[in-house]
Protein backbone atom coordinates (compact mmCIF):
# COMPACT_ATOMS: atom_id res chain seq x y z
CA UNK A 1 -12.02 161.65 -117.54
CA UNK A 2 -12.72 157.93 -117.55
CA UNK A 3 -13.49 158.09 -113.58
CA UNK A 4 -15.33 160.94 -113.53
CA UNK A 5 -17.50 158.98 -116.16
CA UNK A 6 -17.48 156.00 -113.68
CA UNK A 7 -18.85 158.23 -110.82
CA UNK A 8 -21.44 159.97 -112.48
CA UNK A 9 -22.59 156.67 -114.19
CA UNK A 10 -22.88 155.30 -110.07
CA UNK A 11 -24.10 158.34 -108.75
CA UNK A 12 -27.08 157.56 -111.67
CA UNK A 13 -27.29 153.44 -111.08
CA UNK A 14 -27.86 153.74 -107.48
CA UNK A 15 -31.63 155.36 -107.57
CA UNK A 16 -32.19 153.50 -110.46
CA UNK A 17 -31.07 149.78 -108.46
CA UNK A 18 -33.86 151.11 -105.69
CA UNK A 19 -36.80 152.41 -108.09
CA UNK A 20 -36.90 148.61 -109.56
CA UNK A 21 -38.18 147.64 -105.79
CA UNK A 22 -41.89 147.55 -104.91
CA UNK A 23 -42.66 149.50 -102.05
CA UNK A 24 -45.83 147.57 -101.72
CA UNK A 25 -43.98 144.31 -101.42
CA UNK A 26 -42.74 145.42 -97.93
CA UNK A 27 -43.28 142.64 -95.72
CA UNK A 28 -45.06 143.95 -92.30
CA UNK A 29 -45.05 140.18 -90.62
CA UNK A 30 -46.54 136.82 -91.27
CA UNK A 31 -50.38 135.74 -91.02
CA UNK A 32 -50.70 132.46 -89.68
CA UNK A 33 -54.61 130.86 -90.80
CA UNK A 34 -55.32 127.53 -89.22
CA UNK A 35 -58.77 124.91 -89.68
CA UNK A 36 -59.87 123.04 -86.27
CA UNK A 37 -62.50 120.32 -86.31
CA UNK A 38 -64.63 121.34 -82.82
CA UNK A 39 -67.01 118.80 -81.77
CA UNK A 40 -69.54 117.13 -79.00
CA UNK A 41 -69.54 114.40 -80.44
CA UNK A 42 -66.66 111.54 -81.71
CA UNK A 43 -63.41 113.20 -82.36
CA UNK A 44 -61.97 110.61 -84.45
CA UNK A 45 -64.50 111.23 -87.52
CA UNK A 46 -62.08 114.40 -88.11
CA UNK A 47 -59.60 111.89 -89.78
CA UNK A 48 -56.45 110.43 -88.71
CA UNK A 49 -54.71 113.92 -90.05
CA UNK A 50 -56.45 115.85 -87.12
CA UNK A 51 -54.00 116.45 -84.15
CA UNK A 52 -55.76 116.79 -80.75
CA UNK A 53 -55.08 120.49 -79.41
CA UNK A 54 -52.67 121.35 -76.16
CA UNK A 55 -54.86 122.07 -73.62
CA UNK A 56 -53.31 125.71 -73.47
CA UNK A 57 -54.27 126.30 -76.97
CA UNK A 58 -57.93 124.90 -76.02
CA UNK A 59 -58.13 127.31 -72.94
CA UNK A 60 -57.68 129.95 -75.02
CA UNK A 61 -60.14 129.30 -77.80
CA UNK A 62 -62.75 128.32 -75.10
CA UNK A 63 -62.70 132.02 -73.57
CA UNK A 64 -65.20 132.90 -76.44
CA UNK A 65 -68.46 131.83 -74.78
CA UNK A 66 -69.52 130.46 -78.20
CA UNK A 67 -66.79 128.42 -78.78
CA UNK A 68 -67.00 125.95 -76.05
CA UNK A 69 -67.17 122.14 -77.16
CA UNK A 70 -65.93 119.28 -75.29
CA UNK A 71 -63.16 117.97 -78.59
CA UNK A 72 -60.68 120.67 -80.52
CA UNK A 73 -58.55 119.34 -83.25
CA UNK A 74 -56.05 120.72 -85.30
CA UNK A 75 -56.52 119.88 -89.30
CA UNK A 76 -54.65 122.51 -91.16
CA UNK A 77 -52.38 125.74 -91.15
CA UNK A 78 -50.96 127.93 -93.18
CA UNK A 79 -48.51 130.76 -92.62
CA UNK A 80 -48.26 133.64 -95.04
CA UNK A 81 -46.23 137.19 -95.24
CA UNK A 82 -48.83 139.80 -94.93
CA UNK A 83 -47.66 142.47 -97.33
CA UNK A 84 -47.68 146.36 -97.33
CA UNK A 85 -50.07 146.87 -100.54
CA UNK A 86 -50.95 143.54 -101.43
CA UNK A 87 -53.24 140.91 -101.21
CA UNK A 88 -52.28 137.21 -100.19
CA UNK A 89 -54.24 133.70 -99.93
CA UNK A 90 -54.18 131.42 -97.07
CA UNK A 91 -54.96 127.66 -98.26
CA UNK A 92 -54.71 125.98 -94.68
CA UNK A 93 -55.43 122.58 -95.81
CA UNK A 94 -52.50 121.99 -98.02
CA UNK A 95 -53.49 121.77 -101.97
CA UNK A 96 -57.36 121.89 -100.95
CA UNK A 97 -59.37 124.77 -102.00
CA UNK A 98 -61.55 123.77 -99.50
CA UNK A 99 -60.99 126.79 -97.10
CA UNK A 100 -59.23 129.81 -98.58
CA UNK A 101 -58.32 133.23 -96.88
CA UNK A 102 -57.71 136.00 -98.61
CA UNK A 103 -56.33 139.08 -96.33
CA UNK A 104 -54.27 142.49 -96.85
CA UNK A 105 -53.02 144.97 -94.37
CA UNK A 106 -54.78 148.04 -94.28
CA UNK A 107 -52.24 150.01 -91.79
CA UNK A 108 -49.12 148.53 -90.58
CA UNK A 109 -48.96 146.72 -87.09
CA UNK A 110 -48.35 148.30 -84.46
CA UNK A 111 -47.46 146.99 -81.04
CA UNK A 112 -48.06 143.61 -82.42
CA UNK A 113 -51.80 144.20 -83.71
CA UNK A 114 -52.88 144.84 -87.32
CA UNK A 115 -55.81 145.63 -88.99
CA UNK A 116 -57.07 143.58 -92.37
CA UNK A 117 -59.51 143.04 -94.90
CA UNK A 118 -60.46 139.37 -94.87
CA UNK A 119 -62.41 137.31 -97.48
CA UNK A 120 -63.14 133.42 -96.27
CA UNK A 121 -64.30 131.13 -99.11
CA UNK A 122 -65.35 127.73 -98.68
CA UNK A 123 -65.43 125.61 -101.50
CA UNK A 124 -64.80 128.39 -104.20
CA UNK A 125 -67.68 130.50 -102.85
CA UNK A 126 -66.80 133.46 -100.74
CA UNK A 127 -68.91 133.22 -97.05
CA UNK A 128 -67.65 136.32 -95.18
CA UNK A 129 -66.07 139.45 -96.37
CA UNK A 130 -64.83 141.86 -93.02
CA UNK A 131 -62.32 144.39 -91.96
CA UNK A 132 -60.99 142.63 -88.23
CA UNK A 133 -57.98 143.83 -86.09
CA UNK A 134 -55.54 140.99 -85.19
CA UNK A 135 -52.75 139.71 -83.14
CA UNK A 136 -50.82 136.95 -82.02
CA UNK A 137 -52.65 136.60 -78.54
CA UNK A 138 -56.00 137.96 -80.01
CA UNK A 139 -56.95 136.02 -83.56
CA UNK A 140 -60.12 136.38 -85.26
CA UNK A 141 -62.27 133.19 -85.15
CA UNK A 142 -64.67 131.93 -87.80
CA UNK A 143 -67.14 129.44 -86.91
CA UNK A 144 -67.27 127.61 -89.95
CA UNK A 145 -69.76 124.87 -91.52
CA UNK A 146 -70.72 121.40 -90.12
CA UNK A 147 -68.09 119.01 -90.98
CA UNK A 148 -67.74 114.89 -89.93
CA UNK A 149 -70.14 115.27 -87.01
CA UNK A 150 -68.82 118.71 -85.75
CA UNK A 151 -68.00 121.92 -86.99
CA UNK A 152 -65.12 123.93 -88.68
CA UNK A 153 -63.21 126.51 -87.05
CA UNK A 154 -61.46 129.03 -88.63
CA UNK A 155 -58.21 130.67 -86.80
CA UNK A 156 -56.41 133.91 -88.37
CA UNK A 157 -53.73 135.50 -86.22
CA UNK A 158 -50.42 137.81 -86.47
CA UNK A 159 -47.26 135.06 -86.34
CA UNK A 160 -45.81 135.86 -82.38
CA UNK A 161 -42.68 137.83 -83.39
CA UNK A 162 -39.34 135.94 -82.67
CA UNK A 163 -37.78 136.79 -79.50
């Protein structure tokens, strides 16, 4: 009597364990948002925190026509999970609420390229709402506002998957 108790009591606990999850908590991948300083001009009034960019990573940027400047720096990156049915924040540079991306899947990726809603605020004001498809090899680029003799640039991408 006692283990037939037992069982049914299981048989009960198990759905019950699994309802408690949130479906919409499913993780789908990591966004990675990252801040470059682009400039003509001197690159060292980006700071001594800005990180001059492998060329690789500045061939690639420079395929955008628009995007071309002679200096590309890295100042800031954030990775974050990109969520089923939620929304996350990207704060690239550290505890600065400086730059800010909000994002949230609107299907889930497939063959490595997802489509999201995007918000971009700079300081606490929001500059660009959009829908934009994404992936690791194709990220969406923002060109951002003049900053210490250049100009922001705004990088949001799918993290590459892990071999």
């Amino acid at each position: 009597m006692i283990f037939r108790c037992l069982a049914a009591l299981l048989l009960f606990a198990a759905p019950l364990s699994r309802a408690g999850e949130d479906p919409g908590k499913e993780v789908f991948g990591q966004v990675v948002v990252r801040v470059f300083h682009v400039t003509n001009g001197d690159p060292k009034l980006a700071g001594d925190g800005a990180k001059p960019l492998a060329p690789a990573a500045v061939e690639k940027i420079q395929k955008e026509e628009h995007l071309k400047y002679a200096h590309y720096s890295g100042i800031g990156q954030d990775t974050k999970p990109l969520y089923r049915s939620y929304e996350n924040w990207a704060q690239p540079l550290g505890s600065s609420d400086e730059v800010l991306v909000r994002f949230e899947a609107q299907n889930k990726p497939v063959k490595g390229t997802a489509r999201l809603g995007l918000e971009l605020w700079l300081s606490r004001k929001k500059v660009l709402k959009t829908d934009a498809e994404i992936s690791a090899e194709h990220p969406l680029y923002v060109l951002g506002p003049a900053w210490r003799g250049g100009r922001l640039l705004i990088s949001v991408s799918l993290a590459p998957k892990a071999k």
